[in-house]
Every structure is written in structure tokens, then in C-alpha cells.
C-alpha atoms as a PDB file:
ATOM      1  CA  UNK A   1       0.000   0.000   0.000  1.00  0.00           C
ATOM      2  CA  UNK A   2       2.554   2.392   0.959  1.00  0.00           C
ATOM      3  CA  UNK A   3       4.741   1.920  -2.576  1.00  0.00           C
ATOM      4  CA  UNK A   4       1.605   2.335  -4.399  1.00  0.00           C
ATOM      5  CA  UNK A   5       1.123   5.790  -2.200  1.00  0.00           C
ATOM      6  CA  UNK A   6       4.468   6.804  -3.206  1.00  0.00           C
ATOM      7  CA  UNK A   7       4.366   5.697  -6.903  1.00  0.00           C
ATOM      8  CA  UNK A   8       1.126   8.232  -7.007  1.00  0.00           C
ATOM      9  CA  UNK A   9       2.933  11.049  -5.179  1.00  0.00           C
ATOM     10  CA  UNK A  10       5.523  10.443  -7.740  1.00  0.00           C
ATOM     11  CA  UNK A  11       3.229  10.610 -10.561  1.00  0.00           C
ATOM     12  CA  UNK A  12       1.622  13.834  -9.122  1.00  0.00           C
ATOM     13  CA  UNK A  13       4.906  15.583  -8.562  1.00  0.00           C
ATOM     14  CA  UNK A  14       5.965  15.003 -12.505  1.00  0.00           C
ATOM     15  CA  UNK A  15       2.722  15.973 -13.540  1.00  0.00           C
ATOM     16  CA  UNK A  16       2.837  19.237 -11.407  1.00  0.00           C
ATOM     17  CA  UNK A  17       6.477  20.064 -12.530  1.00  0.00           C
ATOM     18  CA  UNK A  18       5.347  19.280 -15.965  1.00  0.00           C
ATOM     19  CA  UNK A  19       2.174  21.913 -15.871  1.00  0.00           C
ATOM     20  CA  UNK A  20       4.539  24.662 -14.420  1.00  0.00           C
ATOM     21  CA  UNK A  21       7.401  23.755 -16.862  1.00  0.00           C
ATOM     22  CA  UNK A  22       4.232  24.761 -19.746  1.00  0.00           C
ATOM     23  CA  UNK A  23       4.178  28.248 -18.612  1.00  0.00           C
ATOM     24  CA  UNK A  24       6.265  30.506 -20.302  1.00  0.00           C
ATOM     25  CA  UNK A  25       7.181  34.291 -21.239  1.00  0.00           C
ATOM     26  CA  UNK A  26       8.690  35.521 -24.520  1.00  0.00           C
ATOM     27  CA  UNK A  27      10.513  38.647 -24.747  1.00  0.00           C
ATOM     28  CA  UNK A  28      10.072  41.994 -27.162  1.00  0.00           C
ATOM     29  CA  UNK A  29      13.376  40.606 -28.670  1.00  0.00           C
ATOM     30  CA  UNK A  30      11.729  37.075 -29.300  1.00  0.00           C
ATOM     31  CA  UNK A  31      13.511  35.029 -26.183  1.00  0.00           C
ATOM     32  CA  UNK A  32      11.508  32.255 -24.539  1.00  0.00           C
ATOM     33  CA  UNK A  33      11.724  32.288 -21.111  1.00  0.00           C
ATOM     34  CA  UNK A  34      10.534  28.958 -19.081  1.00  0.00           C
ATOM     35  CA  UNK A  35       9.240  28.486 -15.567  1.00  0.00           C
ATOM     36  CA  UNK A  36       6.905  29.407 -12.735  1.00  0.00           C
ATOM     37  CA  UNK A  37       5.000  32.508 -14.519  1.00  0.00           C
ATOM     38  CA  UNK A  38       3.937  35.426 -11.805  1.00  0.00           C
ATOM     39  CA  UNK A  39       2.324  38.845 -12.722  1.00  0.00           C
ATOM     40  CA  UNK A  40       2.801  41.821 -10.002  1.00  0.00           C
ATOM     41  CA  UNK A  41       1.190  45.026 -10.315  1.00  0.00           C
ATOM     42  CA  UNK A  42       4.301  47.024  -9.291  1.00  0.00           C
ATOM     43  CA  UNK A  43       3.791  51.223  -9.815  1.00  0.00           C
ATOM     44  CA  UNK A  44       1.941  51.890 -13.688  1.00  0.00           C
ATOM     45  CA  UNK A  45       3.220  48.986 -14.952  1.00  0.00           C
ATOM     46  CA  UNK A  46       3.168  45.567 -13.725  1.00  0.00           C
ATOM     47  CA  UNK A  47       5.669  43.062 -13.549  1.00  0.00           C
ATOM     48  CA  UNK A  48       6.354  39.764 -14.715  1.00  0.00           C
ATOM     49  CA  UNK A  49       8.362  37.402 -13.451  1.00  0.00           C
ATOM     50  CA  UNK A  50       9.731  33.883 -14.284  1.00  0.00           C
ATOM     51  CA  UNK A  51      10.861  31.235 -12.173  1.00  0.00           C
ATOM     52  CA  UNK A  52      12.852  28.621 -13.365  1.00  0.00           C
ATOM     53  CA  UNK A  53      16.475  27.309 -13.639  1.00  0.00           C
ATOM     54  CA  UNK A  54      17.188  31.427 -13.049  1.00  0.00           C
ATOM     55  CA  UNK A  55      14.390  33.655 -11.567  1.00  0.00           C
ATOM     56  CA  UNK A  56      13.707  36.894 -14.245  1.00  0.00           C
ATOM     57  CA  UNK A  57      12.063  39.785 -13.388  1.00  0.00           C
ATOM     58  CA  UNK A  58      10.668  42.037 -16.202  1.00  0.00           C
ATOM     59  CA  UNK A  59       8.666  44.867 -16.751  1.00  0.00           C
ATOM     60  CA  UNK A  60       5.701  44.424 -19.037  1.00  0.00           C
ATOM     61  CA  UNK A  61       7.006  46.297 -21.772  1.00  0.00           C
ATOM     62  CA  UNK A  62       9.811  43.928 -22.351  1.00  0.00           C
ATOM     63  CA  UNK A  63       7.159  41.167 -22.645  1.00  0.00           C
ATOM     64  CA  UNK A  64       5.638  40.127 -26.147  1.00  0.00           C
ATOM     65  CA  UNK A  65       3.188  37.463 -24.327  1.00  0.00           C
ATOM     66  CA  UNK A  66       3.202  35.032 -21.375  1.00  0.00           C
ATOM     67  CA  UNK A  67       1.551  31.898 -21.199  1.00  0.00           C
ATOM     68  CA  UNK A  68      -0.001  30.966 -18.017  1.00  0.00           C
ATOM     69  CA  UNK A  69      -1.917  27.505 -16.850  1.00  0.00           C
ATOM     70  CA  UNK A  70      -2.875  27.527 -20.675  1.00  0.00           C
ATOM     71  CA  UNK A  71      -3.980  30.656 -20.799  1.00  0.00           C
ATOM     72  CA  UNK A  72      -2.232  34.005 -23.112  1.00  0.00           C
ATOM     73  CA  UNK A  73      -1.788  37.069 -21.431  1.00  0.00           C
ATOM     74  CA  UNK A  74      -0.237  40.269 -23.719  1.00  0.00           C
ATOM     75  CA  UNK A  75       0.474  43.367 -22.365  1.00  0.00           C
ATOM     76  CA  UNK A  76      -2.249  46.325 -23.055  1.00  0.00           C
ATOM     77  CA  UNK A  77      -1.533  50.019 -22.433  1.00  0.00           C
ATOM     78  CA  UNK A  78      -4.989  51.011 -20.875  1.00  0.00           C
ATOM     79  CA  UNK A  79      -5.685  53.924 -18.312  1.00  0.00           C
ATOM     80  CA  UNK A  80      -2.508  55.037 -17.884  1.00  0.00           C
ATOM     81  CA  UNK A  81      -0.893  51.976 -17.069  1.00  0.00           C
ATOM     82  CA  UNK A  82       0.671  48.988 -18.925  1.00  0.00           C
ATOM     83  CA  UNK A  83      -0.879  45.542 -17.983  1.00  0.00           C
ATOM     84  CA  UNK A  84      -0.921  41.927 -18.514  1.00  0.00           C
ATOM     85  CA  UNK A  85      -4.075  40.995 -19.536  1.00  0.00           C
ATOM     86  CA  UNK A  86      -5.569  37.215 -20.630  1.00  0.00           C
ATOM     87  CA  UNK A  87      -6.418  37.345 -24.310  1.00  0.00           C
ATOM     88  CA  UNK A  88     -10.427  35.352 -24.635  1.00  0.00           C
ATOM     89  CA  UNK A  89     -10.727  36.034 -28.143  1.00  0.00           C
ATOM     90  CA  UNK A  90      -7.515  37.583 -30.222  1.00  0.00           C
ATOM     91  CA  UNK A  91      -8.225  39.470 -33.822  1.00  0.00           C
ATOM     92  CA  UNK A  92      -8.693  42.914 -34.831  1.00  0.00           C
ATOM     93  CA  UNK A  93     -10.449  43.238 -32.429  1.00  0.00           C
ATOM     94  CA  UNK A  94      -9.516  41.452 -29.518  1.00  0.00           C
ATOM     95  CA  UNK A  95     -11.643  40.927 -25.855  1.00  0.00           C
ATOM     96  CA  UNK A  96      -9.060  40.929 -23.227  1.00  0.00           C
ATOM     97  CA  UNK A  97     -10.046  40.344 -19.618  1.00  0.00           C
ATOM     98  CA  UNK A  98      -8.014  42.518 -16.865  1.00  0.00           C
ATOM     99  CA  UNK A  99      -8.037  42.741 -12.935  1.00  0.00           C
ATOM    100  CA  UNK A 100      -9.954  45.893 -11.936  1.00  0.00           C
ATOM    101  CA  UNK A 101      -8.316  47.582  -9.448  1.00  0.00           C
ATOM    102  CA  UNK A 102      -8.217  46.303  -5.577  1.00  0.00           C
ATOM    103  CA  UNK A 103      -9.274  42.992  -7.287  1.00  0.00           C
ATOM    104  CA  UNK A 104      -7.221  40.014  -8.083  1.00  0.00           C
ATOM    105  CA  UNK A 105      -9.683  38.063 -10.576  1.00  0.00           C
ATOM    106  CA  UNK A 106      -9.383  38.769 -14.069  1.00  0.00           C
ATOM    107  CA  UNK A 107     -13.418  40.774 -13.959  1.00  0.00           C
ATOM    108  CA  UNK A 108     -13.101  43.571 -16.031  1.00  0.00           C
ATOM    109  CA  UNK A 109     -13.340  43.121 -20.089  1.00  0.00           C
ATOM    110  CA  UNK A 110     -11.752  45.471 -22.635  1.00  0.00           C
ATOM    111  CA  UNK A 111     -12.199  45.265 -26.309  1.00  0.00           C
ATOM    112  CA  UNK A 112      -8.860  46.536 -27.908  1.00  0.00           C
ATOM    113  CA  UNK A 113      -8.576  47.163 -31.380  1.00  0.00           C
ATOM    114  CA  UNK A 114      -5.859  46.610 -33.398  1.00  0.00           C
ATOM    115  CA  UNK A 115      -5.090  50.140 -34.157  1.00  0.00           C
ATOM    116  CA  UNK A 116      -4.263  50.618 -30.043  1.00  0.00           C
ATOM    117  CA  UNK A 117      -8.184  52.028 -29.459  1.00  0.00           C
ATOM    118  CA  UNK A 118      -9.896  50.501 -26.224  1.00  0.00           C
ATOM    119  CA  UNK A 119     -12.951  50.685 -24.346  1.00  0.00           C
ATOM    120  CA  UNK A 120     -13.136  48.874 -21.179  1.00  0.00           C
ATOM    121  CA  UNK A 121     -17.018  47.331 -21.477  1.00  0.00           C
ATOM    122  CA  UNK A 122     -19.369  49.227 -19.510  1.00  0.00           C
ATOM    123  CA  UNK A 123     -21.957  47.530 -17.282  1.00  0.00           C
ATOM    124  CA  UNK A 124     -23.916  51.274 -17.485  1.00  0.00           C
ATOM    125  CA  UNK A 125     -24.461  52.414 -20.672  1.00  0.00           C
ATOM    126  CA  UNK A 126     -23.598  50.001 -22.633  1.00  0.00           C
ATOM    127  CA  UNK A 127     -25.444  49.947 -25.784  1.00  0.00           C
ATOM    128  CA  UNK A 128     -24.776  53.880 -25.820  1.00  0.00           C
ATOM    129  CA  UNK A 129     -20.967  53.164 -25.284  1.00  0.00           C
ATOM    130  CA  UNK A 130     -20.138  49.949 -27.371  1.00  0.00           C
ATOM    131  CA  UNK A 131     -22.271  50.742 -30.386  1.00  0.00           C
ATOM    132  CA  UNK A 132     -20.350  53.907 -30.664  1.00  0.00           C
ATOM    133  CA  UNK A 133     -17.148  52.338 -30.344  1.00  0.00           C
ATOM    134  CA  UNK A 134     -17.456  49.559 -32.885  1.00  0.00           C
ATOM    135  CA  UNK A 135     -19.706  52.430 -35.728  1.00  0.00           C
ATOM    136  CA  UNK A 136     -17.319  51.054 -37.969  1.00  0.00           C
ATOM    137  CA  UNK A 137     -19.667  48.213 -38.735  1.00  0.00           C
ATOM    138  CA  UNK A 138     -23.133  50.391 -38.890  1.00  0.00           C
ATOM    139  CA  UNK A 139     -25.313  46.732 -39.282  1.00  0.00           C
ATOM    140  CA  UNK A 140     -23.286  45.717 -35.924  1.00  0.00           C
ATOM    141  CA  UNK A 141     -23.363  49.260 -34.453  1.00  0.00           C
ATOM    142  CA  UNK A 142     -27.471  48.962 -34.745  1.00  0.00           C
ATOM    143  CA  UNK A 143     -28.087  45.855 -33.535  1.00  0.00           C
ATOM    144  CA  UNK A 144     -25.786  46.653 -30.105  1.00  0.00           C
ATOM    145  CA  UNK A 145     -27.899  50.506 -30.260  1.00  0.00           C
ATOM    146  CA  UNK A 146     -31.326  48.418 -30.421  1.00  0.00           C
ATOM    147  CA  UNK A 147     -30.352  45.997 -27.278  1.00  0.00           C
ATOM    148  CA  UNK A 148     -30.472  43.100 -29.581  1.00  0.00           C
ATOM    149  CA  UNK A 149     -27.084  42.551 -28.535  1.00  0.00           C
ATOM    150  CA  UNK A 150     -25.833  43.035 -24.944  1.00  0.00           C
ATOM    151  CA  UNK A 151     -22.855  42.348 -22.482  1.00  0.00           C
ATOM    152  CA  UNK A 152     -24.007  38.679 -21.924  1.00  0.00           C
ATOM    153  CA  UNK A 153     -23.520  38.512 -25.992  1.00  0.00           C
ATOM    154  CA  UNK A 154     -20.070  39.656 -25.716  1.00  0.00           C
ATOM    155  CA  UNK A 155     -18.596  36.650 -27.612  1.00  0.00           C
ATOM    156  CA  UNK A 156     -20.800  37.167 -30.837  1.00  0.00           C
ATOM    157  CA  UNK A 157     -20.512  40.742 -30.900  1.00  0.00           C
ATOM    158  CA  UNK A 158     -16.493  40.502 -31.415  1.00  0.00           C
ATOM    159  CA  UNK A 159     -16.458  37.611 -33.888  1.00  0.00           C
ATOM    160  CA  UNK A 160     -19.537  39.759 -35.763  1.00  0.00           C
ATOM    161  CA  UNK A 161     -17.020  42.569 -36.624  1.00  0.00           C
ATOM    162  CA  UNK A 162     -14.338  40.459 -37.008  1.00  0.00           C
ATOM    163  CA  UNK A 163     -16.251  39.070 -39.587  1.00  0.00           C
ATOM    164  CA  UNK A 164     -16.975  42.812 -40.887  1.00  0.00           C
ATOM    165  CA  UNK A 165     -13.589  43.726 -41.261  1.00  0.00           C
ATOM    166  CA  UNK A 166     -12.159  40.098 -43.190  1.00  0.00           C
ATOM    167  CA  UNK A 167     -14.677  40.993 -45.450  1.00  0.00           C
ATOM    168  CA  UNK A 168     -13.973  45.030 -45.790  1.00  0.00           C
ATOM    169  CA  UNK A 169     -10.196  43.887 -46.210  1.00  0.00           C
ATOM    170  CA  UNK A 170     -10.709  41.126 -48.934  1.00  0.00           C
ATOM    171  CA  UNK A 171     -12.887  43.602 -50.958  1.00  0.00           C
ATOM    172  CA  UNK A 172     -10.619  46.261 -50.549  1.00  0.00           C
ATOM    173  CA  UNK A 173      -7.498  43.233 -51.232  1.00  0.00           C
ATOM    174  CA  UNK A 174      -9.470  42.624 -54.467  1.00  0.00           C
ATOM    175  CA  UNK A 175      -9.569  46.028 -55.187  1.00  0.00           C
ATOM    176  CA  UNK A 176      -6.102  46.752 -55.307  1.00  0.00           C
ATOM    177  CA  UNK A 177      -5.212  43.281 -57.533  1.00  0.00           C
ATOM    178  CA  UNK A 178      -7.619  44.883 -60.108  1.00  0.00           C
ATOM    179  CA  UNK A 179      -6.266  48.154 -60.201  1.00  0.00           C
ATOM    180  CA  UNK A 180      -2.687  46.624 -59.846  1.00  0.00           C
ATOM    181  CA  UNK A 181      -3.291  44.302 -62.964  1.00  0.00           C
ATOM    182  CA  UNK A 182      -4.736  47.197 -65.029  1.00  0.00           C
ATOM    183  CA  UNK A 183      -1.976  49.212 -64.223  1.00  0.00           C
ATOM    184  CA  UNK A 184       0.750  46.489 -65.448  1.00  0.00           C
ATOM    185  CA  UNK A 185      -1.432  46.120 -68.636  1.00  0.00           C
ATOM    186  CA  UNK A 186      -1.442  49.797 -69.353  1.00  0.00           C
ATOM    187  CA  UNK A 187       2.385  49.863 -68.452  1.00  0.00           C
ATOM    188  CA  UNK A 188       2.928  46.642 -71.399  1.00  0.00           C
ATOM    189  CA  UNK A 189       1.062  49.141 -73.718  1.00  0.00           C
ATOM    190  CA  UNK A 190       2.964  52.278 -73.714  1.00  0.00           C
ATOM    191  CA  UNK A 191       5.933  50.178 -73.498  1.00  0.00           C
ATOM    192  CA  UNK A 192       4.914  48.228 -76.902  1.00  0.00           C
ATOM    193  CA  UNK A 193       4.431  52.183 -78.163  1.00  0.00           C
ATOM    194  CA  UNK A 194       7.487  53.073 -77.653  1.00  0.00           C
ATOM    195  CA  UNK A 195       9.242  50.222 -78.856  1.00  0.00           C
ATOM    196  CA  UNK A 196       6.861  50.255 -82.355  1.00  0.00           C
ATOM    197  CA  UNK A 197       7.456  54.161 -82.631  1.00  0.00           C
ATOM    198  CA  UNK A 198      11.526  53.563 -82.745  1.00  0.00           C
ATOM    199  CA  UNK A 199      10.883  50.580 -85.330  1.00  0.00           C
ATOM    200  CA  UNK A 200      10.736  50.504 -88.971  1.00  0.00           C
ATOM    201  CA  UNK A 201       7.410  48.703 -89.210  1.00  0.00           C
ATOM    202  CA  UNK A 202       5.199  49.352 -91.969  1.00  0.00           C
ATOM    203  CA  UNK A 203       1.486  51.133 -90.865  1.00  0.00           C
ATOM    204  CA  UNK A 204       2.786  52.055 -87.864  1.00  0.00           C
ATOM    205  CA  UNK A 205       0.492  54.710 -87.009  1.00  0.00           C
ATOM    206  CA  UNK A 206      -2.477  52.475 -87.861  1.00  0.00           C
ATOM    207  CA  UNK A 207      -0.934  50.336 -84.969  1.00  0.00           C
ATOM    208  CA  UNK A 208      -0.015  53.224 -82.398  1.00  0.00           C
ATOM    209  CA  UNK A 209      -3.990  54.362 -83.346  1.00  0.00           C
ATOM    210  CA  UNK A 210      -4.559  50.946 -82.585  1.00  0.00           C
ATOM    211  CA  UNK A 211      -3.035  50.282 -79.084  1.00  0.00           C
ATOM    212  CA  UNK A 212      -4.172  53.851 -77.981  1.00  0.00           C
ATOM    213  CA  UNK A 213      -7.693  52.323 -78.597  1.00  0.00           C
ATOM    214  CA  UNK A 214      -7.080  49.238 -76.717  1.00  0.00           C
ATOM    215  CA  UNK A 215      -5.459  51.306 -73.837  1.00  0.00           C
ATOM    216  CA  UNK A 216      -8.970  53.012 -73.876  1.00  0.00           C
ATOM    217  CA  UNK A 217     -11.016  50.049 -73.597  1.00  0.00           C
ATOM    218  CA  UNK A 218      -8.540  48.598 -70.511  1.00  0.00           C
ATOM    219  CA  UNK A 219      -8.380  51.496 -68.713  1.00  0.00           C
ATOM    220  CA  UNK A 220     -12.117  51.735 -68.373  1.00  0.00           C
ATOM    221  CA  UNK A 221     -12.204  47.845 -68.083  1.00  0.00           C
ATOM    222  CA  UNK A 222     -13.992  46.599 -71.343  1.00  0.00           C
ATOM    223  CA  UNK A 223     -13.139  44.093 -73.176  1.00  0.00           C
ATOM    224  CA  UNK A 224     -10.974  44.326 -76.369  1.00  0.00           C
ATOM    225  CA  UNK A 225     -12.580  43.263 -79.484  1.00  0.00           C
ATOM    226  CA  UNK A 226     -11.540  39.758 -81.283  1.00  0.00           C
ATOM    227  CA  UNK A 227     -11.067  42.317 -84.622  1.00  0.00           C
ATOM    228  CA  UNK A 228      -8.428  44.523 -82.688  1.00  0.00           C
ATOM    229  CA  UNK A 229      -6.685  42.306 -81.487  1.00  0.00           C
ATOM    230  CA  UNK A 230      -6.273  39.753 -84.607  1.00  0.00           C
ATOM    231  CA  UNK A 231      -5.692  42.934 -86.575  1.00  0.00           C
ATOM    232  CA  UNK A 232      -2.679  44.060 -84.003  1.00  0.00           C
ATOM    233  CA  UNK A 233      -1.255  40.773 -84.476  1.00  0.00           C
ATOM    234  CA  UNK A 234      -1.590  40.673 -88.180  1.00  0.00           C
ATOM    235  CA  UNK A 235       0.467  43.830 -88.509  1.00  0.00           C
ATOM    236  CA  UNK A 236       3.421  42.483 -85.665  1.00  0.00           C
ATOM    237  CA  UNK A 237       3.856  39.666 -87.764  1.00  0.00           C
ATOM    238  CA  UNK A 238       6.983  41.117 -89.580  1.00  0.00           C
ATOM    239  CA  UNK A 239       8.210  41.607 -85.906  1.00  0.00           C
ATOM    240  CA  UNK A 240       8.994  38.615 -84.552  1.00  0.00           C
ATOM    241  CA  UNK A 241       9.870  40.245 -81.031  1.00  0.00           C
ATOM    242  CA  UNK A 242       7.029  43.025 -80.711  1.00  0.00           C
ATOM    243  CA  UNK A 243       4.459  40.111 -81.580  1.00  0.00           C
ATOM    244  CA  UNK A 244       5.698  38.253 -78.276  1.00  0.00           C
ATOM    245  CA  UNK A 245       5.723  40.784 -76.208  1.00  0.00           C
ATOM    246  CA  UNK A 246       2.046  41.714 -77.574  1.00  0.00           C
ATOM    247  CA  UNK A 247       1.118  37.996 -77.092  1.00  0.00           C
ATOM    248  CA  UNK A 248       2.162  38.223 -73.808  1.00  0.00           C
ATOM    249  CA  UNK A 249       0.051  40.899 -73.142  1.00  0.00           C
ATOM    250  CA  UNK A 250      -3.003  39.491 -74.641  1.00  0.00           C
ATOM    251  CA  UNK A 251      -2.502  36.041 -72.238  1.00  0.00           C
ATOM    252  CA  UNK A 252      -2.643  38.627 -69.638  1.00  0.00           C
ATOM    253  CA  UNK A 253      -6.466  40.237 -70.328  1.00  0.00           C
END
């Protein structure tokens, strides 16, 4: 009986050094520090310190993130002080719970926006407060303004603009690709221009007239004719080397 006791205390010592072995800090310069992880509210800006083959003490600032009984903390500047608070949901916009003052559970909430904005949620006023600062979203801002979401809803509300903004950033993503790949196509055209104004190719205007009407029709994001382009190519055909490089813009339409 008494080896089985100490087989189990055994057990339960490994398994307790291997739980406090998991927590860990890592450093603004990317360091991963390992050991007993402790967070001190020392002056405006708390502490953190780690415990293991060497004890470290740091300030806040010189944290990236600590990991803590499975749980992330980052540090948030918030009320004129810098603490570590446990990241529930992480994103553009994050919800972060913090100790309120005088209190040692993590209470309070804070929704922290990637830009460095913050509101700490309010129990009072909340629809007033919150809708205002997520107006970004307007359908999301609404919803919060008509009480169809509240505090208990917390959760939804962040993943709802979360949502809001991967889909503002993949229109505006798409956007940019267009305008980007326009751009490059109206870039192979002036530089096929250039290149056919220097040559000795025979109707050359007729094929300057007719790139600056294919320019047109990219540029406001037609399509170009079969009869423009089959008459462009007919033309380049003496030209072994401005016919690739129009082919190559053609594959590219």
C-alpha cells in the first residue's frame, strides 16, 4: 500500500512540474523564457516574473506574451498603465479580460482594437458606449444601439465585426489586384508604343492608333474586341519580337 502511495505522489509531482514547466514568457526581442509565470502590479506597470532554472524579473514592456496555466496574457496600455491581460478572443479586435483595481480576478473586459483604441465594457451604458465604439460596422453598431445585442452577448458581438472587417479587407485586397493588374497592362502598352514608334514597321500609325484604342477600352475595363486584337497581331507579324511581347500581353487580359 505504501509503494503504491508513493508511486502516485511520484506521478503527481511530474505531472505538477510538468504543468509549471508549460508556462512561459517571450521577450520583445523574441527570447523564450521557461518556468513558474507570476504577474505583479508594481507602480503603472506591472511586472512579470519567471521562475525557473534562473528567476527573471521584467517589466511588461519587455514582454511580447506570457503563457499561463494555458492561458495568453499580452500586455495592453490602458488607463494610464501597462498591464498583462488574458487574451479570450484575439483578432482585430480582440476581448481581453483585466483585474480591476483592488481585485485580483481577471473581472473587467476590454475590447482593444488593433489600431491601439480601447474601451473597457461598460456595465452602465452600454449599448450607448459599445455601439459607438465599434460604428465602424453600422449593421453591428445597430443591432448593439437596439439591445439586440448586450454584455451577456459579448462573444458574438467581437467575432460579428471580425467578420466585418475580413470581409472590408478582402474587398478592398481585391480592389487593389484589379487596379494593380490594369496598371501592369497599361504599363505593357505604352511600353509596346514606344518600342513600335523607334521601329521601322510598316502602318505604324495604324498600330499606335490601334493600341491607344485598346489602352482606352482597358483602362475603363472593357473588353478588347476579337477584330483589334487579330488585326494588331496581323500587322506584328513582320516583328517577330514586338508580336511576343504583344502575345504576352493578350494572355494577360
Amino acid at each position: 500500500m505504501l509503494k503504491i502511495c508513493s508511486i502516485v505522489f511520484v506521478v503527481f509531482l511530474i505531472s505538477l512540474s510538468a504543468t509549471a514547466q508549460e508556462d512561459y514568457a517571450v521577450t520583445q526581442r523574441g527570447d523564450t523564457l521557461r518556468g513558474r509565470v507570476n504577474f505583479q502590479q508594481v507602480g503603472k506597470i506591472e511586472q512579470v516574473s519567471v521562475k525557473g532554472e534562473t528567476k527573471h524579473n521584467l517589466s511588461s514592456i519587455q514582454v511580447r506574451m506570457a503563457s499561463l496555466k494555458g492561458k495568453i496574457y499580452k500586455p495592453v496600455q490602458f488607463s494610464a498603465s501597462v498591464q498583462m491581460m488574458e487574451v479570450m478572443i484575439d483578432g482585430y479586435l480582440s476581448l481581453m479580460a483585466f483585474r480591476p483595481p483592488n481585485l485580483m480576478s481577471y473581472d473587467g473586459r476590454l475590447l482593444l482594437l488593433r489600431d491601439g483604441r480601447a474601451l473597457e465594457v461598460p456595465s452602465l451604458g452600454f449599448k450607448k458606449y459599445v455601439s459607438k465604439f465599434l460604428s465602424d460596422d453600422p449593421e453591428l453598431a445597430e443591432k448593439i444601439d437596439h439591445g439586440d445585442l448586450d454584455r451577456k452577448d459579448l462573444d458574438k458581438i467581437v467575432a460579428d465585426f471580425n467578420s466585418f472587417v475580413g470581409k472590408k479587407t478582402q474587398i478592398l485586397r481585391e480592389r487593389t489586384e484589379v487596379v494593380e493588374n490594369q496598371k501592369s497592362k497599361l504599363e505593357m502598352i505604352d511600353e509596346l508604343r514606344v518600342e513600335i514608334e523607334k521601329s521601322d514597321i510598316d502602318a505604324k500609325k495604324d498600330l499606335l492608333d490601334m493600341l491607344v484604342e485598346m489602352k482606352d477600352k482597358i483602362a475603363n475595363q472593357k473588353s478588347v474586341p476579337a477584330y483589334l486584337s487579330n488585326a494588331l497581331k496581323e500587322n506584328l507579324k513582320a516583328k517577330p519580337a514586338l508580336l511576343e511581347k504583344f502575345e504576352k500581353l493578350l494572355s494577360s487580359l
